[in-house]
PDB file of N, CA and C in Angstrom:
ATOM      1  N   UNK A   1     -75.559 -56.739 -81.093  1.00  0.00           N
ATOM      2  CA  UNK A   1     -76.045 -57.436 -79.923  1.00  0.00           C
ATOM      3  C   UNK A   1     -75.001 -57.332 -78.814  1.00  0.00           C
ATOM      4  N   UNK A   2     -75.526 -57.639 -77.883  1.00  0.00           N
ATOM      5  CA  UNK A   2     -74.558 -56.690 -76.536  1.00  0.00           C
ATOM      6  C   UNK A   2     -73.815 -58.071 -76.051  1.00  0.00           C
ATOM      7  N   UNK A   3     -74.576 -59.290 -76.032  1.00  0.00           N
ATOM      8  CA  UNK A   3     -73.808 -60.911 -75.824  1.00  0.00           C
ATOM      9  C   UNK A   3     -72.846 -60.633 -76.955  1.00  0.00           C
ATOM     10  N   UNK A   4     -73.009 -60.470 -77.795  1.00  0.00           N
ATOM     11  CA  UNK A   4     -71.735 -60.775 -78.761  1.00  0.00           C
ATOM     12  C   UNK A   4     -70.505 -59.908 -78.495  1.00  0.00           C
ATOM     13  N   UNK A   5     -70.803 -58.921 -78.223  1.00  0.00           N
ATOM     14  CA  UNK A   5     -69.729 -57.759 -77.875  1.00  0.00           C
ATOM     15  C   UNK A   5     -69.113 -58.553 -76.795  1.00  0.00           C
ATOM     16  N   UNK A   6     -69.842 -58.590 -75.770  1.00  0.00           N
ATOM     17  CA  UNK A   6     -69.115 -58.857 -74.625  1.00  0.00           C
ATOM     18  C   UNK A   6     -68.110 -60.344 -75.070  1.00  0.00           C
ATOM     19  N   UNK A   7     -68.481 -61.486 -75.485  1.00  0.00           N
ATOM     20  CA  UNK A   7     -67.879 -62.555 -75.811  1.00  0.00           C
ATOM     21  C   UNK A   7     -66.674 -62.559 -76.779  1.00  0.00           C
ATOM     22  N   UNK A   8     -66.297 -60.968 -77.826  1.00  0.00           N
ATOM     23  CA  UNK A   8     -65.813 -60.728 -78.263  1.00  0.00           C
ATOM     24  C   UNK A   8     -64.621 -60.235 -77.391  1.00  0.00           C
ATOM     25  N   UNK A   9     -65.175 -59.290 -76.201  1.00  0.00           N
ATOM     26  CA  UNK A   9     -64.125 -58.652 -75.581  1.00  0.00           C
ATOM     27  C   UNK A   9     -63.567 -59.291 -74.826  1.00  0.00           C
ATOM     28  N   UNK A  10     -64.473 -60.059 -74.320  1.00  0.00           N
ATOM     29  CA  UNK A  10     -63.585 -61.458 -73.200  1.00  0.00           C
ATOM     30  C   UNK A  10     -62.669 -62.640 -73.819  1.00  0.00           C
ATOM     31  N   UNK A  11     -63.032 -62.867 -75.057  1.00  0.00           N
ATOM     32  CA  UNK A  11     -62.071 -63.183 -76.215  1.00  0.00           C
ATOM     33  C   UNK A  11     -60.473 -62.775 -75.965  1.00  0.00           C
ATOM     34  N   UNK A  12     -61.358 -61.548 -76.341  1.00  0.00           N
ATOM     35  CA  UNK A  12     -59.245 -60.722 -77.334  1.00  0.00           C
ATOM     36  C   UNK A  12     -58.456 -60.306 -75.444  1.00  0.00           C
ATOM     37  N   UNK A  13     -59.427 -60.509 -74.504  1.00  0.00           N
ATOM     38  CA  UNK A  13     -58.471 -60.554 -73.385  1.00  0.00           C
ATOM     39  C   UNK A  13     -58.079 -61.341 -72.667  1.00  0.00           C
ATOM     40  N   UNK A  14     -58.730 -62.679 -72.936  1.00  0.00           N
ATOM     41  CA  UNK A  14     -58.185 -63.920 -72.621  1.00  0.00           C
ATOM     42  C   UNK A  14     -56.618 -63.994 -73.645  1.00  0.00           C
ATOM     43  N   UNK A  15     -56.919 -63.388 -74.742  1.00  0.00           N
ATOM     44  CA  UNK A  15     -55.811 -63.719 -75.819  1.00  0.00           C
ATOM     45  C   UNK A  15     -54.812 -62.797 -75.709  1.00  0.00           C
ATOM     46  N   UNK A  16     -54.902 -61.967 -75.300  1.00  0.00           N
ATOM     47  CA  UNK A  16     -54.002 -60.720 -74.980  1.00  0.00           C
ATOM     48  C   UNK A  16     -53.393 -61.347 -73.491  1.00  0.00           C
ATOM     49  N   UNK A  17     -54.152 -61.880 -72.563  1.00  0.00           N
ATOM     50  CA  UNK A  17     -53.305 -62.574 -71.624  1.00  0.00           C
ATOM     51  C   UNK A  17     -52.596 -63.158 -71.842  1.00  0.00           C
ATOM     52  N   UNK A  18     -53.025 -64.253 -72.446  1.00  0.00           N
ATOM     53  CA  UNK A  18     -52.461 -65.395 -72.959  1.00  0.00           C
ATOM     54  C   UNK A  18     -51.085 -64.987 -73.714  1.00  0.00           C
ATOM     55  N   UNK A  19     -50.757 -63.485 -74.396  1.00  0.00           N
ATOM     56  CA  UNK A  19     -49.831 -63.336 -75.293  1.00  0.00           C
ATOM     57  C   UNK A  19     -48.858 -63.107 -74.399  1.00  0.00           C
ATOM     58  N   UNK A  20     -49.372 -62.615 -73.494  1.00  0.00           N
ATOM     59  CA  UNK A  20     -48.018 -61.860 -71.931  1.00  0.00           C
ATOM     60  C   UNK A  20     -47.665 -63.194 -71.474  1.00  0.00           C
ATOM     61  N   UNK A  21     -48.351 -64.190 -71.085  1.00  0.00           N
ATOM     62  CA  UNK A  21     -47.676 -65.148 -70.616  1.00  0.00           C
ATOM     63  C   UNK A  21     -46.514 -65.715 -71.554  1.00  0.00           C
ATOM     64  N   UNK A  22     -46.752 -65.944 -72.884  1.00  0.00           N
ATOM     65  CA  UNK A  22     -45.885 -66.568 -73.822  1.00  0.00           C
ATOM     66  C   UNK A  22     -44.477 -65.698 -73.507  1.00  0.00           C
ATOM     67  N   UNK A  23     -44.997 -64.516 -73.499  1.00  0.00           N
ATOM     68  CA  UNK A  23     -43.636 -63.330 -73.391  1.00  0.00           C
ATOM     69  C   UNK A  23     -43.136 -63.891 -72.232  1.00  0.00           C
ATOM     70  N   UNK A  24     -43.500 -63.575 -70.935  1.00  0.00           N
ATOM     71  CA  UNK A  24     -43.194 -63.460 -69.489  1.00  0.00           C
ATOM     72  C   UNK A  24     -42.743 -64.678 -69.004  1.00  0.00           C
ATOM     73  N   UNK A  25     -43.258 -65.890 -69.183  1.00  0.00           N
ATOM     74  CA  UNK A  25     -42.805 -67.727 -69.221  1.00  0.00           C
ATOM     75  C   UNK A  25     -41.590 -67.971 -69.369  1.00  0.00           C
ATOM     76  N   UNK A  26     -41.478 -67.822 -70.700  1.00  0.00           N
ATOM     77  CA  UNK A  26     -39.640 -68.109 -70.543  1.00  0.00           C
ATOM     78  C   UNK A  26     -38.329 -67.387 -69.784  1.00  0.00           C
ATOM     79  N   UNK A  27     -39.067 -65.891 -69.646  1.00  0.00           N
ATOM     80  CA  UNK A  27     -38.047 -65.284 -68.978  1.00  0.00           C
ATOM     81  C   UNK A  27     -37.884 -65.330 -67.383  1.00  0.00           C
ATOM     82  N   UNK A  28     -38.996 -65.933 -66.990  1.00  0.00           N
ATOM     83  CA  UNK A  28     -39.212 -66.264 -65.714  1.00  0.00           C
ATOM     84  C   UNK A  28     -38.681 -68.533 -65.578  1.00  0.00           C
ATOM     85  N   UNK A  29     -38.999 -69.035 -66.826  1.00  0.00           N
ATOM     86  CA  UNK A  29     -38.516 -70.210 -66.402  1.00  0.00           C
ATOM     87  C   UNK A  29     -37.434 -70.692 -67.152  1.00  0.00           C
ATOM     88  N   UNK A  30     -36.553 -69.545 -67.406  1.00  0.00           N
ATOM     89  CA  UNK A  30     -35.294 -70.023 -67.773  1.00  0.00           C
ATOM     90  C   UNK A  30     -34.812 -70.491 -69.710  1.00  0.00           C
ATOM     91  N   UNK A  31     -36.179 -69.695 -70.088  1.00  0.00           N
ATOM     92  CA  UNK A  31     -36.279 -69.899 -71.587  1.00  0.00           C
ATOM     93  C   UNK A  31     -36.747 -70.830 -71.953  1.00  0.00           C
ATOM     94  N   UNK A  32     -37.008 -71.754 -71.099  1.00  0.00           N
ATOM     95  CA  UNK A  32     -38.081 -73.603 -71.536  1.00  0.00           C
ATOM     96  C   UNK A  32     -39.208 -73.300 -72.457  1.00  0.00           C
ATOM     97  N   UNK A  33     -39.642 -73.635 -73.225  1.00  0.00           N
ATOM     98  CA  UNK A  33     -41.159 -73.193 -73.970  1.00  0.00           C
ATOM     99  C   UNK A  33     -41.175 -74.483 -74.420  1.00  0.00           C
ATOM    100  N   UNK A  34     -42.769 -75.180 -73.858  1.00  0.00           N
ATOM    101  CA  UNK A  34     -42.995 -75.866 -73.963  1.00  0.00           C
ATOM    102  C   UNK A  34     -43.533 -76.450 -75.585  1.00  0.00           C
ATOM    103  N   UNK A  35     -43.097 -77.799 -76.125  1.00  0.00           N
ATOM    104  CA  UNK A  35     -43.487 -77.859 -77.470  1.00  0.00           C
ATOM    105  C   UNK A  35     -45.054 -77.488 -77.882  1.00  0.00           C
ATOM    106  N   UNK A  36     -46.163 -77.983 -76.993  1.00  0.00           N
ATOM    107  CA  UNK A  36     -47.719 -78.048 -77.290  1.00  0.00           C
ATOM    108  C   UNK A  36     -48.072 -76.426 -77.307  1.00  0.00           C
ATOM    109  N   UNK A  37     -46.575 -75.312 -76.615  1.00  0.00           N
ATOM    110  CA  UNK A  37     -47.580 -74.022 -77.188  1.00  0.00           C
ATOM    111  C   UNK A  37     -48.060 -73.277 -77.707  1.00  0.00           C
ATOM    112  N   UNK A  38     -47.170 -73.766 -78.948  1.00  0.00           N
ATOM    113  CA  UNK A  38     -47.547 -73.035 -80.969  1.00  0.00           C
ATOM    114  C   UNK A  38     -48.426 -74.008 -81.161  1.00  0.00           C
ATOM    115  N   UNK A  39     -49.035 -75.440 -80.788  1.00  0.00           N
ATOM    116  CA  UNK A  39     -50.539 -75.710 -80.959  1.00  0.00           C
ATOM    117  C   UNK A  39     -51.296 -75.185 -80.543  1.00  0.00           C
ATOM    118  N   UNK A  40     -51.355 -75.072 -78.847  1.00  0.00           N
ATOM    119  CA  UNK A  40     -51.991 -74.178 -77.951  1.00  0.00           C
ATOM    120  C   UNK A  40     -52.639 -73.025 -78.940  1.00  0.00           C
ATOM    121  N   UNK A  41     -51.119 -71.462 -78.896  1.00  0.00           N
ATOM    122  CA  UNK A  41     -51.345 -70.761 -79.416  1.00  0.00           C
ATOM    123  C   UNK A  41     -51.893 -70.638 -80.690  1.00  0.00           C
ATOM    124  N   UNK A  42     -51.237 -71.862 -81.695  1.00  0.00           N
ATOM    125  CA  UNK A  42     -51.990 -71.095 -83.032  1.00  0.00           C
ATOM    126  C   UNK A  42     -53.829 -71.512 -83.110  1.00  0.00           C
ATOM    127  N   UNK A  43     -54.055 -72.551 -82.052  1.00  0.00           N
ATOM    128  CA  UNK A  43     -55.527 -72.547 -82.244  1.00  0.00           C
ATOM    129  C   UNK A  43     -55.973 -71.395 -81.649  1.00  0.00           C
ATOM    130  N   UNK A  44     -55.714 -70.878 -80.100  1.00  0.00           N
ATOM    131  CA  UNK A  44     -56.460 -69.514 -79.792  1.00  0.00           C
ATOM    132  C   UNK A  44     -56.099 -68.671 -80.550  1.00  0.00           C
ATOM    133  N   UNK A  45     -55.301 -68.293 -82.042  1.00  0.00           N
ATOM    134  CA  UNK A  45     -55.175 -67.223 -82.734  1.00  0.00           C
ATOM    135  C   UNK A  45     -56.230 -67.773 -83.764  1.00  0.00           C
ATOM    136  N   UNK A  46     -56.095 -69.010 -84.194  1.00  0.00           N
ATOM    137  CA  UNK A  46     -57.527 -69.511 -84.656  1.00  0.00           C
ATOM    138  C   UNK A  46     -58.904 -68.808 -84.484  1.00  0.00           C
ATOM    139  N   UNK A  47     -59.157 -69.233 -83.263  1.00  0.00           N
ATOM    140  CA  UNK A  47     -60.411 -69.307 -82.860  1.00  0.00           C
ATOM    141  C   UNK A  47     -61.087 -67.999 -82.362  1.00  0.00           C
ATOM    142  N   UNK A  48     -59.820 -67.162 -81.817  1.00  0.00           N
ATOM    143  CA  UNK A  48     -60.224 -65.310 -82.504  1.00  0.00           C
ATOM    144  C   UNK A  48     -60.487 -65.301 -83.317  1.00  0.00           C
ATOM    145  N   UNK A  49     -59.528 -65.377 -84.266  1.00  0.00           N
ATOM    146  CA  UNK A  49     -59.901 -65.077 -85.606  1.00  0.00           C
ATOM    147  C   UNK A  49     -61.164 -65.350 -86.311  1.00  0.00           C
ATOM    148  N   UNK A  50     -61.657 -66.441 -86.031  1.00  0.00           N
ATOM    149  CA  UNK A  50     -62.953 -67.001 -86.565  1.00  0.00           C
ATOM    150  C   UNK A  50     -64.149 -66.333 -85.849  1.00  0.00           C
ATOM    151  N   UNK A  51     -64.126 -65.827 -84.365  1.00  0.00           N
ATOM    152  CA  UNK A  51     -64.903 -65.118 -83.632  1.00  0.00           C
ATOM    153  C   UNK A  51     -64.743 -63.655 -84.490  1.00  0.00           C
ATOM    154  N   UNK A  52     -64.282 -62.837 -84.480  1.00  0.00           N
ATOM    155  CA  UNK A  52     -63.918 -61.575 -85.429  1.00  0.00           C
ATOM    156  C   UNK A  52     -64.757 -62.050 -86.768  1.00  0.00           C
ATOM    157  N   UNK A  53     -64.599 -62.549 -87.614  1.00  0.00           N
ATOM    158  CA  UNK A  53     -64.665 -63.058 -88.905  1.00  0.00           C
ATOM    159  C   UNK A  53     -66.047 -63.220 -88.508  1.00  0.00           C
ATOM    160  N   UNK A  54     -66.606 -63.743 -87.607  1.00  0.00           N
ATOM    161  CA  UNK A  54     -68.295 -64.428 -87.492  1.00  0.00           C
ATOM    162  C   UNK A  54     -68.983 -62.998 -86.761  1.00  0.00           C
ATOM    163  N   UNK A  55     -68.284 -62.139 -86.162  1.00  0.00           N
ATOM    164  CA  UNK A  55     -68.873 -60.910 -85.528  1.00  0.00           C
ATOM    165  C   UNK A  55     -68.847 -60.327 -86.923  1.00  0.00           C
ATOM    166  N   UNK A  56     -68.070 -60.098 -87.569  1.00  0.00           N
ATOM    167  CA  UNK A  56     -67.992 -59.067 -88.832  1.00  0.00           C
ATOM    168  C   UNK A  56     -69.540 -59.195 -89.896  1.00  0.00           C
ATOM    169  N   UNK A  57     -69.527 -60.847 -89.755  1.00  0.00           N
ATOM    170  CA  UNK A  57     -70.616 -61.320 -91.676  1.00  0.00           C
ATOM    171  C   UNK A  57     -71.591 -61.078 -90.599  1.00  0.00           C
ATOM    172  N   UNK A  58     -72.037 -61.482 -89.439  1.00  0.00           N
ATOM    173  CA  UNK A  58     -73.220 -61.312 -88.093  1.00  0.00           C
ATOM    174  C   UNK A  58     -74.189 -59.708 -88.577  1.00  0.00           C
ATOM    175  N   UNK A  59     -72.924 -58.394 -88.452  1.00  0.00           N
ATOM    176  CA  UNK A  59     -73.385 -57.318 -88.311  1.00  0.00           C
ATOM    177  C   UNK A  59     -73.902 -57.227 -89.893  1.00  0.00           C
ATOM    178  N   UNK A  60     -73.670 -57.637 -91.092  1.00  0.00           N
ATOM    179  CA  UNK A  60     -74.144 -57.445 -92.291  1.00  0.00           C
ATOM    180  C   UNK A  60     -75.502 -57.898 -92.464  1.00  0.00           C
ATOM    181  N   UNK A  61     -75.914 -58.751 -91.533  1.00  0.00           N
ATOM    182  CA  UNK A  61     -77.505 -59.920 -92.497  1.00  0.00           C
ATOM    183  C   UNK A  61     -78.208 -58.794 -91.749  1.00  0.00           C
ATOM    184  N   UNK A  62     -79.423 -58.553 -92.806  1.00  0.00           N
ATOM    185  CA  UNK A  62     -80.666 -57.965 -92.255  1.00  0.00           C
ATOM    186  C   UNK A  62     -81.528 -58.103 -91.184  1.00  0.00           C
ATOM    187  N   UNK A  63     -81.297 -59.233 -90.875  1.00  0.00           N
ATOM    188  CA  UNK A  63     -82.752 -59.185 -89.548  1.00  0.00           C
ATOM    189  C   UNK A  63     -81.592 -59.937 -88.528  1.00  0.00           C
ATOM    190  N   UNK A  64     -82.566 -59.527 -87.070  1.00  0.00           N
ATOM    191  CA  UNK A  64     -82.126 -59.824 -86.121  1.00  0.00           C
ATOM    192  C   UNK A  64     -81.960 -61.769 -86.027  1.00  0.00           C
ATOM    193  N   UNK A  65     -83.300 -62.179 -86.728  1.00  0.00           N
ATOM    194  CA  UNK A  65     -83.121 -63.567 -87.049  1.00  0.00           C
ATOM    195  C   UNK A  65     -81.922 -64.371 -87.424  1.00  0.00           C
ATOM    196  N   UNK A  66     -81.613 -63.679 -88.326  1.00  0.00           N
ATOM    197  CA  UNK A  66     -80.205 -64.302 -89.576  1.00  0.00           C
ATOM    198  C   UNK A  66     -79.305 -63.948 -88.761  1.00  0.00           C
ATOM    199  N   UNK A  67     -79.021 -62.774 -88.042  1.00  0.00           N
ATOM    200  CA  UNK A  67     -77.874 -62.188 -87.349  1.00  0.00           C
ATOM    201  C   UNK A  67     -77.927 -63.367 -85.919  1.00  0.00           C
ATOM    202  N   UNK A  68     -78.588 -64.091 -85.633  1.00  0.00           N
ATOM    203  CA  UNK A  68     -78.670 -64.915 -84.077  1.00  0.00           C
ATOM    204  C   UNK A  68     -78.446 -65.825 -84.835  1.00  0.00           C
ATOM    205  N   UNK A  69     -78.577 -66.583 -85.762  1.00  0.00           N
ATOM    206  CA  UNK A  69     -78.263 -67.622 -86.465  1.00  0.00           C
ATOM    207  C   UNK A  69     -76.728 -67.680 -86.735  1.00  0.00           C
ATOM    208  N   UNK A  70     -76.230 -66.833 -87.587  1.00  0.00           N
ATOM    209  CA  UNK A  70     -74.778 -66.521 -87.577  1.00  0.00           C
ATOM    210  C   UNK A  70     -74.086 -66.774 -86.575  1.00  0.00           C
ATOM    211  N   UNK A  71     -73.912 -66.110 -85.746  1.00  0.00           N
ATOM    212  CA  UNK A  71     -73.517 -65.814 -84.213  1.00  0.00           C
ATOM    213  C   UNK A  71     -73.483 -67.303 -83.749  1.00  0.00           C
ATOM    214  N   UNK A  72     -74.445 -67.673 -83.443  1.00  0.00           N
ATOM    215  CA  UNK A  72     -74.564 -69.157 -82.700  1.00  0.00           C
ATOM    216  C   UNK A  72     -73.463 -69.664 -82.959  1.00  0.00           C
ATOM    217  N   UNK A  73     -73.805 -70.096 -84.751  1.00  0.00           N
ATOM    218  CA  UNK A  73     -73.019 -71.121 -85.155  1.00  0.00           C
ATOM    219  C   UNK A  73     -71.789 -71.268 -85.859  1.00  0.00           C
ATOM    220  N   UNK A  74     -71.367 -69.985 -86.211  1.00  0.00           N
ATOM    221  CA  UNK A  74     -69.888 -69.029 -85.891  1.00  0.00           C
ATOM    222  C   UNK A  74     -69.186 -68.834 -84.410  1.00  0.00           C
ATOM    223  N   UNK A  75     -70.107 -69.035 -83.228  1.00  0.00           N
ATOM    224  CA  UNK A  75     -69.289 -69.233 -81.466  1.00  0.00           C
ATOM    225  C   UNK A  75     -69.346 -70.676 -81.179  1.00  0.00           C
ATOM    226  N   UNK A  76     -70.209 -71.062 -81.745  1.00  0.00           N
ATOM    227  CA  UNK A  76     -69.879 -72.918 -81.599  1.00  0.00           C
ATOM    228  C   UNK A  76     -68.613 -72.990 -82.035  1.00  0.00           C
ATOM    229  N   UNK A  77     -68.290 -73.036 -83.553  1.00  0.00           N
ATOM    230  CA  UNK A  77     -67.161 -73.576 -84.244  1.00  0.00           C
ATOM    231  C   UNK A  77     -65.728 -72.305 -83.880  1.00  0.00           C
ATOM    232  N   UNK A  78     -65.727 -71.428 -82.941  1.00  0.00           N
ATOM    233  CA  UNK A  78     -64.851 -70.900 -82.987  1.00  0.00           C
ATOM    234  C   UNK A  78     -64.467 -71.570 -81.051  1.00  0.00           C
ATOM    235  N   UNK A  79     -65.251 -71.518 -80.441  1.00  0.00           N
ATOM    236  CA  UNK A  79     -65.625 -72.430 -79.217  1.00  0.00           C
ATOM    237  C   UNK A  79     -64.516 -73.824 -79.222  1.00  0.00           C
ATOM    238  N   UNK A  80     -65.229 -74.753 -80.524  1.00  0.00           N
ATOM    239  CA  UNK A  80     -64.664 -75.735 -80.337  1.00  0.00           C
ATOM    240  C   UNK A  80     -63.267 -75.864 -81.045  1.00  0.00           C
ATOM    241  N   UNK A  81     -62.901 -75.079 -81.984  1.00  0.00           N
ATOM    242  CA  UNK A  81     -61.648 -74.847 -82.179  1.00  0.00           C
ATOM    243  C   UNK A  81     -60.689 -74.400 -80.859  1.00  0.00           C
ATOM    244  N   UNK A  82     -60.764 -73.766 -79.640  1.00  0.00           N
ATOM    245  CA  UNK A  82     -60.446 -73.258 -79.188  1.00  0.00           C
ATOM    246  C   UNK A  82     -60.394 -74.611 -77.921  1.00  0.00           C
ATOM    247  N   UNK A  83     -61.257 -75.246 -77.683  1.00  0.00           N
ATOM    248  CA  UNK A  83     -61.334 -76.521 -77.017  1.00  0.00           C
ATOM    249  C   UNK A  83     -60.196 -77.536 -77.581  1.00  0.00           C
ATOM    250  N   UNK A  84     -60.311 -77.447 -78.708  1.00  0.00           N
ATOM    251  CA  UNK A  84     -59.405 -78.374 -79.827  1.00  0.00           C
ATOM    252  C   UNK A  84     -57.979 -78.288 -79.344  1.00  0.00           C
ATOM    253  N   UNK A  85     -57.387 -76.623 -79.121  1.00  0.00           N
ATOM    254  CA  UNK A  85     -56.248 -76.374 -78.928  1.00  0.00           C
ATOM    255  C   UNK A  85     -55.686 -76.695 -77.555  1.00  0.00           C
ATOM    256  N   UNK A  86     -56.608 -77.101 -76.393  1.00  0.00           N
ATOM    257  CA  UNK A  86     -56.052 -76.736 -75.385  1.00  0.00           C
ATOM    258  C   UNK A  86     -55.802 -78.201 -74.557  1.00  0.00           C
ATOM    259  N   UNK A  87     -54.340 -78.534 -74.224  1.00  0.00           N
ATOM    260  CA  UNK A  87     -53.553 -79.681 -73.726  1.00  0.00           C
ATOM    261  C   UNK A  87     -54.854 -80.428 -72.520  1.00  0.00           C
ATOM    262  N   UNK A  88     -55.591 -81.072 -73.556  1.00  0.00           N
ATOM    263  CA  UNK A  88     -56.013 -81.855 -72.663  1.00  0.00           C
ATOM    264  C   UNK A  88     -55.675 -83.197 -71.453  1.00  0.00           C
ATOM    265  N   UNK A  89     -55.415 -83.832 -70.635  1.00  0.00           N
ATOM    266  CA  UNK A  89     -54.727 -85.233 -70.353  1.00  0.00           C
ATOM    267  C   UNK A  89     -54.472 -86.173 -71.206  1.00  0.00           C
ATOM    268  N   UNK A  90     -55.774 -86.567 -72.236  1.00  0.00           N
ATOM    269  CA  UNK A  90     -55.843 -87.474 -72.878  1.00  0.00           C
ATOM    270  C   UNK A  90     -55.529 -87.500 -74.036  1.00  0.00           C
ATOM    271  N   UNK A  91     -54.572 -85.980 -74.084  1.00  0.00           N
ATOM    272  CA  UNK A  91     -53.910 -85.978 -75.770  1.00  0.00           C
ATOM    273  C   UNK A  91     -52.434 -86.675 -75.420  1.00  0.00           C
ATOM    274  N   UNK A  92     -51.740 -86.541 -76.838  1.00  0.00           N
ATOM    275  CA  UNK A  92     -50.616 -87.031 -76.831  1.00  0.00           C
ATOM    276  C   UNK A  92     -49.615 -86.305 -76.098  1.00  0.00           C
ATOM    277  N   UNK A  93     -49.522 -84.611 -76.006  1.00  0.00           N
ATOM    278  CA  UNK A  93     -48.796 -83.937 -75.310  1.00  0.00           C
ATOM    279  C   UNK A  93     -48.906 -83.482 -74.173  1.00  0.00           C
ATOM    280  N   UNK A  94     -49.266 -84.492 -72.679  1.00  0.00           N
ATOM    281  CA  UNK A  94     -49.935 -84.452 -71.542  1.00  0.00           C
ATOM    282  C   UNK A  94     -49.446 -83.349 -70.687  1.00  0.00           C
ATOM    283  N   UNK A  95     -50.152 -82.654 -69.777  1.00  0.00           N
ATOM    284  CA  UNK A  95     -49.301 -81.512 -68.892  1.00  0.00           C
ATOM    285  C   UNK A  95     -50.466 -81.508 -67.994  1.00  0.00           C
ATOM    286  N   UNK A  96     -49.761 -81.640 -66.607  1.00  0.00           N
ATOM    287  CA  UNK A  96     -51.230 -81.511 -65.649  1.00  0.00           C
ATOM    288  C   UNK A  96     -51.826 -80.444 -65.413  1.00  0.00           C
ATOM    289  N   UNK A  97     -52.876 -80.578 -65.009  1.00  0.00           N
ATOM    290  CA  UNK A  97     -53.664 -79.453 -64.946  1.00  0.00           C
ATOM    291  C   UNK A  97     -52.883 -78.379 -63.521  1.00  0.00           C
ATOM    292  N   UNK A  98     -52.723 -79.423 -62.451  1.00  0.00           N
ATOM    293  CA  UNK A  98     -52.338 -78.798 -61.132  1.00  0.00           C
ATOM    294  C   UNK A  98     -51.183 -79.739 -61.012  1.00  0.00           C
ATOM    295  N   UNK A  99     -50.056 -79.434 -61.075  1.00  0.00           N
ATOM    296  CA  UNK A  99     -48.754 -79.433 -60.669  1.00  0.00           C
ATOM    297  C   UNK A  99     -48.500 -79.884 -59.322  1.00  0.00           C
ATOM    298  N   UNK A 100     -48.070 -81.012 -59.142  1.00  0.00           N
ATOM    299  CA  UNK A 100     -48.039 -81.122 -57.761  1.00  0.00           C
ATOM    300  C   UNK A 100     -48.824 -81.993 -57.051  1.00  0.00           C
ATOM    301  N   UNK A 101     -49.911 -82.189 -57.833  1.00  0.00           N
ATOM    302  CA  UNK A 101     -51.037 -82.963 -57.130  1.00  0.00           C
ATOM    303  C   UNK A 101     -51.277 -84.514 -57.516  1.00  0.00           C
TER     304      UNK A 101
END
């Protein structure tokens, strides 16, 4: 399915961004790394992972039926893992959204 591809690829390049910043961050702010970003990070390595893993069993089921079923509810739970990880206000490890404001 061509939605899944694409949600796959916009995935691993959000995450591939995301990996340059981890690199590029400290050397630009003086080596600081913030504690929340091995939560951050290990949920978006999570929540690839579970996207991959749910694209993989997706392409095996026989009908297009079972295969939209999969998918759904394999991008929900890889979705909200990925929601899970990311420094909200109202968690314990607060960081504003906009700096400054």
């Amino acid at each position: 399915m061509a939605g899944q591809k694409i949600f796959i690829a916009t995935l691993d390049l959000q995450f591939l961004l995301g990996c340059g910043l981890l690199i590029v961050t400290p050397l630009i702010a003086g080596g600081h790394i913030h504690p929340w970003i091995f939560h951050h990070g290990g949920g978006m390595f999570m929540g690839v992972a579970v996207a991959h893993a749910v694209n993989s069993i997706g392409k095996k089921k026989p009908s297009a039926q079972k295969q939209r079923k999969v998918y759904l509810i394999g991008n929900v739970v890889a979705l909200l893992v990925i929601l899970g990880s990311v420094p909200w206000p109202f968690m314990s490890f607060v960081r504003p959204f906009f700096r400054g404001l």
